[in-house]
Protein backbone atom coordinates (compact mmCIF):
# COMPACT_ATOMS: atom_id res chain seq x y z
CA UNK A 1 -39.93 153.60 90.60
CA UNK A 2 -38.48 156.86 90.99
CA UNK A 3 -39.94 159.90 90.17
CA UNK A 4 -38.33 162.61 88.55
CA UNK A 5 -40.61 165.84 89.77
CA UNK A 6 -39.01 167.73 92.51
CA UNK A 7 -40.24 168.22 95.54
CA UNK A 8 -42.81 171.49 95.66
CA UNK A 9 -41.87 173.98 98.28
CA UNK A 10 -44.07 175.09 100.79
CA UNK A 11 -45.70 178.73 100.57
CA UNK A 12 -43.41 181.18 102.24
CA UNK A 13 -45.64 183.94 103.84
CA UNK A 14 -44.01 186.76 105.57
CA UNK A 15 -45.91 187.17 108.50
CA UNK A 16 -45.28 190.34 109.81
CA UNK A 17 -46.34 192.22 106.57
CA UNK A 18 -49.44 190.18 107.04
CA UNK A 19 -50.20 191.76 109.88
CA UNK A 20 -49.09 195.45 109.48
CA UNK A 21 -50.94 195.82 106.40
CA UNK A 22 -54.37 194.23 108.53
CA UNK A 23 -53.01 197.17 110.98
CA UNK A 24 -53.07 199.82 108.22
CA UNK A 25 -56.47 198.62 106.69
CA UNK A 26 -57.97 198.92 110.65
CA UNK A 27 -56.56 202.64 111.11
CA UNK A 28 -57.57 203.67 108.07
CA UNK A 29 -61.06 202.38 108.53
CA UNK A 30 -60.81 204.03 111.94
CA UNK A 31 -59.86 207.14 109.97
CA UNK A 32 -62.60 206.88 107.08
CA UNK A 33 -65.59 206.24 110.03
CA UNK A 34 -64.52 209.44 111.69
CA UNK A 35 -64.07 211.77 108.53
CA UNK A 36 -68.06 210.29 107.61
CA UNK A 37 -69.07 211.10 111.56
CA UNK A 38 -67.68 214.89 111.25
CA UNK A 39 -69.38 215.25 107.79
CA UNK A 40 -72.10 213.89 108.92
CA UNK A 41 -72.18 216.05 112.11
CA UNK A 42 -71.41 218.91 109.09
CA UNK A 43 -74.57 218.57 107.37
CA UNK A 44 -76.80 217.78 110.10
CA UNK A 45 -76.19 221.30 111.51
CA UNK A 46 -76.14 222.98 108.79
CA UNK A 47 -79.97 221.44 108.09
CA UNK A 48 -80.92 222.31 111.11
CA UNK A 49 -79.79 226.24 110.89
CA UNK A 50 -81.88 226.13 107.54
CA UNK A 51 -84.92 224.79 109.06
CA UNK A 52 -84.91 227.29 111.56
CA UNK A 53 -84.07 229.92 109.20
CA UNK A 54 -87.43 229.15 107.05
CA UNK A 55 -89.38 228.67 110.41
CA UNK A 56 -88.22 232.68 110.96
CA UNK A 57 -88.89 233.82 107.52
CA UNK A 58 -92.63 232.13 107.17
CA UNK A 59 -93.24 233.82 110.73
CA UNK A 60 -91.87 237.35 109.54
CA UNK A 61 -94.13 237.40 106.07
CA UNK A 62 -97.17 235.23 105.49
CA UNK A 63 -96.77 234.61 101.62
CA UNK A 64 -100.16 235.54 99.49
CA UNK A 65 -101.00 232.22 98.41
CA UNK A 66 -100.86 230.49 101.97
CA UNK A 67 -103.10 232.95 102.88
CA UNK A 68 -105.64 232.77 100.14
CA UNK A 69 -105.56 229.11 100.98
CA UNK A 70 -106.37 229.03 104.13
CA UNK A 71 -109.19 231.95 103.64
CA UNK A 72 -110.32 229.68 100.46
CA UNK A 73 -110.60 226.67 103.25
CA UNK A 74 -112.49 228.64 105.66
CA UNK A 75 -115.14 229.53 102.78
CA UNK A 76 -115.22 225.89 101.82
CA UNK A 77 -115.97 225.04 105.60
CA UNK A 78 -118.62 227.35 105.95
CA UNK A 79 -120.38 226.60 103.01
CA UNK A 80 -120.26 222.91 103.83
CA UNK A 81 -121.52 222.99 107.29
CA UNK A 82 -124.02 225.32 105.80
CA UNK A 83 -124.99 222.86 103.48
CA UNK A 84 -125.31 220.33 105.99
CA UNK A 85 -128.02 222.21 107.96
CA UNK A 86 -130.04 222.80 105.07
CA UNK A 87 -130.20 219.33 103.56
CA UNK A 88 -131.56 218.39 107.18
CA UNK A 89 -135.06 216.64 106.23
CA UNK A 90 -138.26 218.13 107.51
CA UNK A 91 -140.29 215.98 110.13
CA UNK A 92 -142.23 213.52 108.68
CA UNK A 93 -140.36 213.72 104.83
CA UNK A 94 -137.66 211.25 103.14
CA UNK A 95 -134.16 212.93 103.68
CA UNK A 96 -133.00 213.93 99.94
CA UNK A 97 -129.87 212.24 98.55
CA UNK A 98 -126.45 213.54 98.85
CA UNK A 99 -125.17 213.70 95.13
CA UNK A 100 -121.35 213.18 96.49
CA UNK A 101 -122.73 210.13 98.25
CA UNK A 102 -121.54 207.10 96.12
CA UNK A 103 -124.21 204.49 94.60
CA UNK A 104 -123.31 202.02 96.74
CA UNK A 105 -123.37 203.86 99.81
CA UNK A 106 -127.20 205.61 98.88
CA UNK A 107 -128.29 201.22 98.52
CA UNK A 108 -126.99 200.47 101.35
CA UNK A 109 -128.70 203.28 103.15
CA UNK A 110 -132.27 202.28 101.64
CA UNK A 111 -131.74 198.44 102.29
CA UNK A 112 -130.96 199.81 105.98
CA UNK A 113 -133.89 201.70 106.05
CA UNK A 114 -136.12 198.77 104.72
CA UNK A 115 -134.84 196.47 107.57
C-alpha cells in the first residue's frame, strides 16, 4: 500500500525579513505618533492665541447688541422684582394668583392651604 503523493514540504519562512519589516512597522508608528503630537501641539496653540485674541477684542469694543441685552435684562429684573412687591397680599386678604404659575402648582397651593 504505497502511496503515490509526495511528501508536502514544510513552510519556509525567512525569518529575518520577519522581523525587520515588524522593525519598520514600529518606527514608523513611532514616527506617525510624533508627527500627530506636533500637530496636535500646532493647533492647540494656535486655539489658544485665538481665544485670547477675542478675549482682547470683546474688552476693546462692547458690540451693540450685548449691550442692549444686558440693559434689556436689567429692565426685565426690575420690573419683575417690582412685580413681586406689588402682588404682595394685603393683611387679612387671599394672595391673588400668579398667571405664570402652572395649574398644578396653584392646586397644590390651595390643597396646602386647606390642610
Amino acid at each position: 500500500m504505497n502511496s503515490n503523493v509526495a511528501p508536502q514540504s514544510k513552510l519556509q519562512i525567512n525569518t529575518g525579513q520577519i522581523r525587520a519589516g515588524a522593525i519598520l512597522i514600529g518606527v514608523g508608528g513611532t514616527f506617525v505618533l510624533a508627527g500627530a503630537v506636533v500637530a496636535g501641539t500646532a493647533l492647540w496653540s494656535a486655539f489658544q492665541q485665538r481665544v485670547q485674541q477675542m478675549g482682547r477684542a470683546a474688552q476693546r469694543a462692547r458690540p451693540a447688541a450685548l449691550v442692549r441685552g444686558q440693559a434689556r435684562d436689567q429692565r426685565r429684573r426690575r420690573r419683575m422684582a417690582q412685580g413681586a412687591a406689588g402682588r404682595e397680599a394685603p393683611a387679612g386678604r387671599a394672595p391673588v394668583a400668579d398667571p405664570r404659575r402652572s395649574r398644578l402648582q396653584r392646586s397644590a397651593r390651595v390643597v396646602a392651604r386647606a390642610t
